[in-house]
Structures are given as C-alpha cells and as structure tokens.
Protein backbone atom coordinates (compact mmCIF):
# COMPACT_ATOMS: atom_id res chain seq x y z
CA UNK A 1 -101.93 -58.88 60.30
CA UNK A 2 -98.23 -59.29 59.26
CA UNK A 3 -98.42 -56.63 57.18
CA UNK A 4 -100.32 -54.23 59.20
CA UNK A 5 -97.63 -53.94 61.52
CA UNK A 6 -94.74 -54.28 59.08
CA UNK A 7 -96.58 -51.02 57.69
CA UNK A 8 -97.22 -49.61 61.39
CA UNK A 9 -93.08 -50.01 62.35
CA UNK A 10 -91.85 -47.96 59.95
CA UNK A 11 -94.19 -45.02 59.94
CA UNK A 12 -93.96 -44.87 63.85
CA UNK A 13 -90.31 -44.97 63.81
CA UNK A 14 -90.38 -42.02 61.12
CA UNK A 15 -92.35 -39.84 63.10
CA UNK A 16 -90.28 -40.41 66.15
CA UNK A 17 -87.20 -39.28 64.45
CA UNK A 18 -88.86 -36.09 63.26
CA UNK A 19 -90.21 -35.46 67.20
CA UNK A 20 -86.41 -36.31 67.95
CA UNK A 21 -85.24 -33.76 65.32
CA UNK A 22 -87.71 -31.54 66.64
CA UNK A 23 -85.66 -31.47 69.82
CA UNK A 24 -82.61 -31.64 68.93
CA UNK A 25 -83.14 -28.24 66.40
CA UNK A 26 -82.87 -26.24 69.74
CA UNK A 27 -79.28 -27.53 71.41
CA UNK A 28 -77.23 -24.24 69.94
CA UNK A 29 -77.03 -22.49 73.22
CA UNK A 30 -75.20 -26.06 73.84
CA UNK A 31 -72.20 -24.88 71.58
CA UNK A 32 -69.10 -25.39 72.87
CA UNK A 33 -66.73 -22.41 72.50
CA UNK A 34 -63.97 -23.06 74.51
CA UNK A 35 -62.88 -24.54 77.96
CA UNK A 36 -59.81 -24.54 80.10
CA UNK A 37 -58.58 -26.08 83.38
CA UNK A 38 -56.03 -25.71 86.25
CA UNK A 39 -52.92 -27.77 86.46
CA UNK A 40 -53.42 -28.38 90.04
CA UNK A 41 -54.59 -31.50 91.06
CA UNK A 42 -57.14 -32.33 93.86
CA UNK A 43 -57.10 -35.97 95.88
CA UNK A 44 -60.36 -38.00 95.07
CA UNK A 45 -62.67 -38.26 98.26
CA UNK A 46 -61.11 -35.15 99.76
CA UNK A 47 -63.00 -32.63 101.30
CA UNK A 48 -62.19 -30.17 98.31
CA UNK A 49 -64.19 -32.88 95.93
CA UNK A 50 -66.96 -32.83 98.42
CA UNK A 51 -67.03 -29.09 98.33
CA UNK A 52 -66.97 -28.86 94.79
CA UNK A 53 -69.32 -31.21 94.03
CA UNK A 54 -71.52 -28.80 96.44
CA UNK A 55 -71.05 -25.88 94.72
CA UNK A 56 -71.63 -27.41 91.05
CA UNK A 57 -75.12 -28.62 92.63
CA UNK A 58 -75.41 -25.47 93.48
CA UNK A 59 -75.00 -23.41 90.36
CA UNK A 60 -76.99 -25.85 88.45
CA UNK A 61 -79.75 -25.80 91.13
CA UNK A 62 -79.98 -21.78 91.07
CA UNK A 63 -79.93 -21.75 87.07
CA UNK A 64 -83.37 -23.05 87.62
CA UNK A 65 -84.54 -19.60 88.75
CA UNK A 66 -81.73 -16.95 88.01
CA UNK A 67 -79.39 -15.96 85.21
CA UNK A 68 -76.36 -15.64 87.27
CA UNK A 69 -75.23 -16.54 90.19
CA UNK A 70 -72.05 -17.32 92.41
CA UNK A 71 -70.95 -19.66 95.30
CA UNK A 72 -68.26 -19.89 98.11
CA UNK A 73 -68.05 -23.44 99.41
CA UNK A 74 -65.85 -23.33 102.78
CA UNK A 75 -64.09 -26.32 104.29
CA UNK A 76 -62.66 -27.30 107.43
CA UNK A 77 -59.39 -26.22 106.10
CA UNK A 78 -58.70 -23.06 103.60
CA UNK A 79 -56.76 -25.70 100.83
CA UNK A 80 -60.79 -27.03 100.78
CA UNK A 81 -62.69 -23.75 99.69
CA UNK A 82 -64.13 -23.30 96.25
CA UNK A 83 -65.41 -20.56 94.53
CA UNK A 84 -68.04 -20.41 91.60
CA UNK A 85 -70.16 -19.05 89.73
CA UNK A 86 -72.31 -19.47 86.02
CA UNK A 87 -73.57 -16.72 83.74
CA UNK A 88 -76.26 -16.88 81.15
CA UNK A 89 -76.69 -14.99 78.04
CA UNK A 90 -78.91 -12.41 78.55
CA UNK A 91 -81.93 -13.87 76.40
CA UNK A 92 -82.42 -16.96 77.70
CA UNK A 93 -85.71 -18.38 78.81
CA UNK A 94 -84.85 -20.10 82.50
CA UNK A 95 -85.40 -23.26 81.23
CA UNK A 96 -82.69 -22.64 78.58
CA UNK A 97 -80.63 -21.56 80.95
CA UNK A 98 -81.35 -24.20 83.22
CA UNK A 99 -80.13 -26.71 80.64
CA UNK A 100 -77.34 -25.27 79.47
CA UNK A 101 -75.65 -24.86 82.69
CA UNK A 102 -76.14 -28.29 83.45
CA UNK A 103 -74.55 -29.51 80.41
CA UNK A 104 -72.00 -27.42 81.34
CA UNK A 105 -71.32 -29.04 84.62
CA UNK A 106 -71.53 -32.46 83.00
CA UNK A 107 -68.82 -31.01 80.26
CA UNK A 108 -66.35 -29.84 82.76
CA UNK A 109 -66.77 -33.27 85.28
CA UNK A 110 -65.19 -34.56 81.74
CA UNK A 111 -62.76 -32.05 80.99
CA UNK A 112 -61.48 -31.01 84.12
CA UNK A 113 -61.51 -34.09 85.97
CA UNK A 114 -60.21 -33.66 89.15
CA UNK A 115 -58.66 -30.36 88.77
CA UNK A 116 -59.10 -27.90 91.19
CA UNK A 117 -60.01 -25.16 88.54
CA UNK A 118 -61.98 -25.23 85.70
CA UNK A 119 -64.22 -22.68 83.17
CA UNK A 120 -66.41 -23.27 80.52
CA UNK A 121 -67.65 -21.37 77.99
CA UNK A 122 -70.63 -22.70 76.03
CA UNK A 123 -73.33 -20.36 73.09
CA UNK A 124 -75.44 -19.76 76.12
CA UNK A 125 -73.59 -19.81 78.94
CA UNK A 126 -70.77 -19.68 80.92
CA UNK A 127 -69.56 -21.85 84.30
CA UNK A 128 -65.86 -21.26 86.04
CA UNK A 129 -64.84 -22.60 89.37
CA UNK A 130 -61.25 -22.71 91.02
CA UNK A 131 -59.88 -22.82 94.48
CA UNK A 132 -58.15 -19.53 94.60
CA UNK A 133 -61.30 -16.51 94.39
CA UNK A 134 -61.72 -14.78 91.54
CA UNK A 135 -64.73 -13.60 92.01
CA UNK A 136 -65.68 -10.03 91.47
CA UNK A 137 -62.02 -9.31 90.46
CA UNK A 138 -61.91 -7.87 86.90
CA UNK A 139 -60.20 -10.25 84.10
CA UNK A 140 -59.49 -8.99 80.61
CA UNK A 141 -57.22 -11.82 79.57
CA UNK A 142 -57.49 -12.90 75.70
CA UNK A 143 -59.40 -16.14 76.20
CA UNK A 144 -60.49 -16.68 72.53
CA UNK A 145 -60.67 -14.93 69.45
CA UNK A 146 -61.77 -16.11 66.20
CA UNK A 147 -62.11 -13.91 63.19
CA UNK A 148 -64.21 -14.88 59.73
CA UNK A 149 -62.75 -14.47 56.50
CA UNK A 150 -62.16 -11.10 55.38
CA UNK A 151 -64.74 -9.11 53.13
CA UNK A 152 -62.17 -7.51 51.17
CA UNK A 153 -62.92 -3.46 50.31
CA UNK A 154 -66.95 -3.45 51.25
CA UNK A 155 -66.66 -0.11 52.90
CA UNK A 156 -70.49 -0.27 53.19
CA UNK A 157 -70.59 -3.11 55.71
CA UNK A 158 -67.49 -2.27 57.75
CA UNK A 159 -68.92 1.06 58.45
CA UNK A 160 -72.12 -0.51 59.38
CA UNK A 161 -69.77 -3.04 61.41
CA UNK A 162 -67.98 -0.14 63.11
CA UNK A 163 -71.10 1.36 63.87
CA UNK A 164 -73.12 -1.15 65.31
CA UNK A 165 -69.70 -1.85 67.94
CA UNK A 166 -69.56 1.69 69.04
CA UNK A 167 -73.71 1.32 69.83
CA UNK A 168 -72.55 -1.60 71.86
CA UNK A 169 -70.13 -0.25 73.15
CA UNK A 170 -72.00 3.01 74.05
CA UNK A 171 -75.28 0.97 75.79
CA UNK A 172 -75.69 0.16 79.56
CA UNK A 173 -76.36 -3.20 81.08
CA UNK A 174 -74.14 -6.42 81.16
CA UNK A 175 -76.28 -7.79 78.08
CA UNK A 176 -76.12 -5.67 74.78
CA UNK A 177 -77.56 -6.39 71.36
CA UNK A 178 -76.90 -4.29 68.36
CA UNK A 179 -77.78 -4.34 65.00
CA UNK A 180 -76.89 -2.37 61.92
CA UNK A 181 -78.43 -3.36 58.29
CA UNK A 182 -76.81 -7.02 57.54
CA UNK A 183 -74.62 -6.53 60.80
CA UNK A 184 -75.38 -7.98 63.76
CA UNK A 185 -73.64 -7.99 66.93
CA UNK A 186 -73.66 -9.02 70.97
CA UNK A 187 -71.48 -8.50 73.71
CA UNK A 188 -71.68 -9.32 77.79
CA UNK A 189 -70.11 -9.41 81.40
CA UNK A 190 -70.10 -12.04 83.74
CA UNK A 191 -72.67 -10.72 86.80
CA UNK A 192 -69.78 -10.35 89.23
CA UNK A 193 -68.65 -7.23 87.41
CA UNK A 194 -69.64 -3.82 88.59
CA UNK A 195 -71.04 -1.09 85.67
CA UNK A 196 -67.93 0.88 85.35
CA UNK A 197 -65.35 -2.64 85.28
CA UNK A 198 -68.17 -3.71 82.84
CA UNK A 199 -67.70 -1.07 80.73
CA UNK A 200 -64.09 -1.04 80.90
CA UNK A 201 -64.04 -4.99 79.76
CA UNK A 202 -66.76 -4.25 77.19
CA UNK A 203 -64.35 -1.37 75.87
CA UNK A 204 -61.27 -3.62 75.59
CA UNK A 205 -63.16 -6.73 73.59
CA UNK A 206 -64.96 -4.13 71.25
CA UNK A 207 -61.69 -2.42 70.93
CA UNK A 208 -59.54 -5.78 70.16
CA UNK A 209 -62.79 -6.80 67.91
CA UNK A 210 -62.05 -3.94 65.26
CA UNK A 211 -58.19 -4.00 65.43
CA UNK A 212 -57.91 -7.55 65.06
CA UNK A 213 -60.47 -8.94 62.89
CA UNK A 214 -59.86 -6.07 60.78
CA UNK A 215 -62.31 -6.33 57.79
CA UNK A 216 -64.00 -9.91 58.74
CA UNK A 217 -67.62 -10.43 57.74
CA UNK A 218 -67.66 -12.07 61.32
CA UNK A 219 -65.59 -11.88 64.40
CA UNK A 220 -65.64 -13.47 68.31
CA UNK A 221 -63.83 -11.62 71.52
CA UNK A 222 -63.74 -14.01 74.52
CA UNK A 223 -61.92 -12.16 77.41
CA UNK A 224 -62.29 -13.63 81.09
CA UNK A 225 -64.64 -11.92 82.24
CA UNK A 226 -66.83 -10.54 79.34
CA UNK A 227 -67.24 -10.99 75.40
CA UNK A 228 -68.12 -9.26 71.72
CA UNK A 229 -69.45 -10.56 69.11
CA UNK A 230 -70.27 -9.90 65.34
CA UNK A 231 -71.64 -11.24 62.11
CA UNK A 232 -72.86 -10.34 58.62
CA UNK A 233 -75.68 -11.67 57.19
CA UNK A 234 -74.58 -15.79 56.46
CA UNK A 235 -72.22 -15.84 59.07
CA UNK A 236 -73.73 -16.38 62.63
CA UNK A 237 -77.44 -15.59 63.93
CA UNK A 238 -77.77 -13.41 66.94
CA UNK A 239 -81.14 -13.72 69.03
CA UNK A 240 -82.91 -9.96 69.28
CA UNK A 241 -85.35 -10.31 72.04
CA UNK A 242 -86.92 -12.94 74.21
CA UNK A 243 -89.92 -12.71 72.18
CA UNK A 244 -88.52 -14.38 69.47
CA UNK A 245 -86.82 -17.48 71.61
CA UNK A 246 -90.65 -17.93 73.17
CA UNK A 247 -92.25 -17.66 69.74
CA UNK A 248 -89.66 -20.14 68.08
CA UNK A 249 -90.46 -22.42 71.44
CA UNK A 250 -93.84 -22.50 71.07
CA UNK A 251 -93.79 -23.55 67.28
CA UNK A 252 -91.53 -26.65 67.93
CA UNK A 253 -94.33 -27.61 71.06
CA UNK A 254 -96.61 -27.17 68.63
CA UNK A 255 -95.12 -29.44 66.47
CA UNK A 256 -94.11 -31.97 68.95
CA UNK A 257 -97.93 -32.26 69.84
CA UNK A 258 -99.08 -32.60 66.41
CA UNK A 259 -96.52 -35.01 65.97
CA UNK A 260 -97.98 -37.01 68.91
CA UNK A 261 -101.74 -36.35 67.82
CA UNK A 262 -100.69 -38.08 64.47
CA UNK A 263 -99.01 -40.62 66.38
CA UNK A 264 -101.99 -41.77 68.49
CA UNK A 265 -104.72 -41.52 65.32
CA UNK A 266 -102.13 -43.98 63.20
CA UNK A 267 -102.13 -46.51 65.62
CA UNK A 268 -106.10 -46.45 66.33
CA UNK A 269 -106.76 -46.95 62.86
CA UNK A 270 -104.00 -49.71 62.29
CA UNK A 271 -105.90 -51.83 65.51
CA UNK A 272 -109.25 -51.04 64.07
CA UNK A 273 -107.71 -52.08 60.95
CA UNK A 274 -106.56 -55.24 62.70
CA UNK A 275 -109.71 -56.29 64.06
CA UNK A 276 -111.54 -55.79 60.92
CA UNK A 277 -109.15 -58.00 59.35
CA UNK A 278 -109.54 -60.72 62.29
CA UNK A 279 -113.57 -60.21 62.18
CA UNK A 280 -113.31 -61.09 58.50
C-alpha cells in the first residue's frame, strides 16, 4: 500500500502541472506594455474613491459582454467625478477580454494607488481613468516606442515592411491587421475616437513607425489614444482572425479534459490496485 501511493503522488502531481501549464500557455494578452499615473493624490474613503471604485466595477463588469466601453461616475461635488473607459484588441474572444481587463484593474489598484489618474496598457487591452475627461478628445502623445534591432540592407523585407504599413494605414475600422510575406503588422484606436480622428492617429503612429524604427525587423508605436505595430518573422506573433484564437482555445480544452480523463482512470486503477493488494 505504501508504495502504491508513493507511486500515485508523483504522477498526479505531474499531470497537474502540465493542466497548470496548459493554462498558463494562454496569459500573453496579459503582457504588460506600459502604465502611467497622475501625480494628484485622492483622500482614502472620499467620495472620489467611492466613485472610482464604481466605475472600475464597471468597466470590468461590461468587458463581460463588449469590447469597449466608457464610464462617467458623478459625485455630489465636481472634485468627485471620474471618467473611464477600457479597450480591447480587436480579436479577442469576450472571455479574453473579460480577463484581461480585470487584470488590468487589479494592476493599476497596485500601481496607481490612490491616484486620481491612471492608464494601463496591457497585449490585449487597454484601461485609463482620471478625474479631468478625456474622453472622446483626440491624444497623439508618444506614450511608448520600442524598436527591434536593425536588419541592416534587406531591401526585400523593408519594402514588404513599408508595404504592409501603408495597407494599414489605408484600411477602415479601429482594428487593422496586415500582413506582407514574413511581415506582419497591427494597429488600433481606442473606441472613443471618431473614423476621421482615427485615421488621423493611425496616420501619425504608422508615420513615426517608419521614421523612427528605421530598418528594424520589429517595431511598437504606443500613442494615447491609438497604436502600430510590426514584426518579421522571429520577432513577435500577431493573431490574424478570431478563428484562429477559438481553434487554439479549443485544443488546450481539449487537452485539459484529456488531462482530467487520465487523471480519473490513474486513480481507479491505483484503488483497484489497492484492494487487490488488501484482498491478498
């Protein structure tokens, strides 16, 4: 009996590491990027911490059931208000999104505590409040950028580079996905944006992009209110279409039940095992 379950501890604990693995294979949309927060100061208990912790309920609440969203908490006094809102990358499942705006939330509690402005930008989403609305008001401030090492005198995959930002940069919608050869690329706006400030944000990233990462194999474009990305084959992994994110989903539930299945069958045959041994 002693060593049926000195056998039986091991193997179970393996398994459960690979179901844990399993999980965790999924957390890039949970990739921090960068974050920033207000120097102004809110009192604890005031009525501005009871508003904001309203309107972060809020946008984690309606990430359940929409990609973006936005929130204007009023007080009984104007130094109260707070404005929100979150925005998820375009190809997100809700349940993705879901998550990732709640870890979000639970980043910035941690970052910004008790400031009366914060913003968040994580691989698959993005979460700003402050106390002072900026909502629907255009922002092309440099946020981030981040360029790869260079690829020297490839001509070949700058052009494709070049080419696949002017399709971006030449597409509708606040979610674009481009792809040339060994180059891909995405860009976005935060849903408070209208289709021509869109553009105009989209313009200035993609713009910035070429001048300033010059001839990177991969390069990032944060602005405040919209982004644009690119990578070479090696450098970063773009997601295409929805279809892919389901298809990748299903083959880790897949696994996770299998890895179950095996689970249960082990431990049936180490107690019939057991009593075999006892009946002997």
């Amino acid at each position: 009996m002693a060593t049926t379950r000195h056998v039986a501890f091991p193997l179970l604990t393996f398994l459960l590491s690979l179901f844990s693995l399993s999980l965790l294979s999924h957390s890039s949309t949970d990739s921090f990027i960068y974050g920033g927060c207000s120097q102004q100061k809110y009192f604890q208990y005031s009525g501005y911490e009871s508003n904001l912790n309203s309107l972060l309920t809020s946008l984690v609440n309606s990430a359940t059931y929409s990609s973006y969203n936005k929130f204007s908490i009023m007080g009984s006094s104007p130094q109260d208000v707070v404005y929100g809102l979150y925005q998820c990358r375009g190809d997100l499942s809700m349940p993705d999104c879901a998550t990732c705006v709640a870890r979000a939330v639970s980043q910035l509690g941690v970052l910004c505590s008790q400031t009366c402005g914060g913003a968040l930008q994580l691989d698959g989403c993005f979460v700003k409040y402050d106390n002072t609305t900026f909502i629907g008001v255009e922002d092309k401030t440099v946020v981030l950028k981040k360029c790869g090492p260079s690829v020297g005198e490839n001509v070949g995959v700058m052009s494709r580079r070049d080419s696949m930002l002017a399709g971006l940069a030449g597409s509708g919608g606040l979610y674009r996905v481009g792809g040339s050869g060994d180059v891909q690329g995405v860009a976005q706006c935060v849903g408070d944006l209208s289709g021509g400030e869109c553009q105009d944000c989209l313009g200035e990233a993609i713009g910035r992009l070429k001048t300033e990462c010059g001839t990177a194999f991969s390069g990032d474009m944060f602005l405040g209110k919209c982004y644009a990305r690119y990578s070479t084959s090696g450098a970063h992994s773009y997601p295409k279409s929805e279809h892919d994110t389901g298809d990748e989903a299903e083959k880790t539930f897949a696994i996770i039940i299998g890895l179950l299945a095996g689970v249960a069958l082990i431990i049936i045959f180490l107690t019939f095992l057991r009593k075999m041994c006892e009946g002997g």
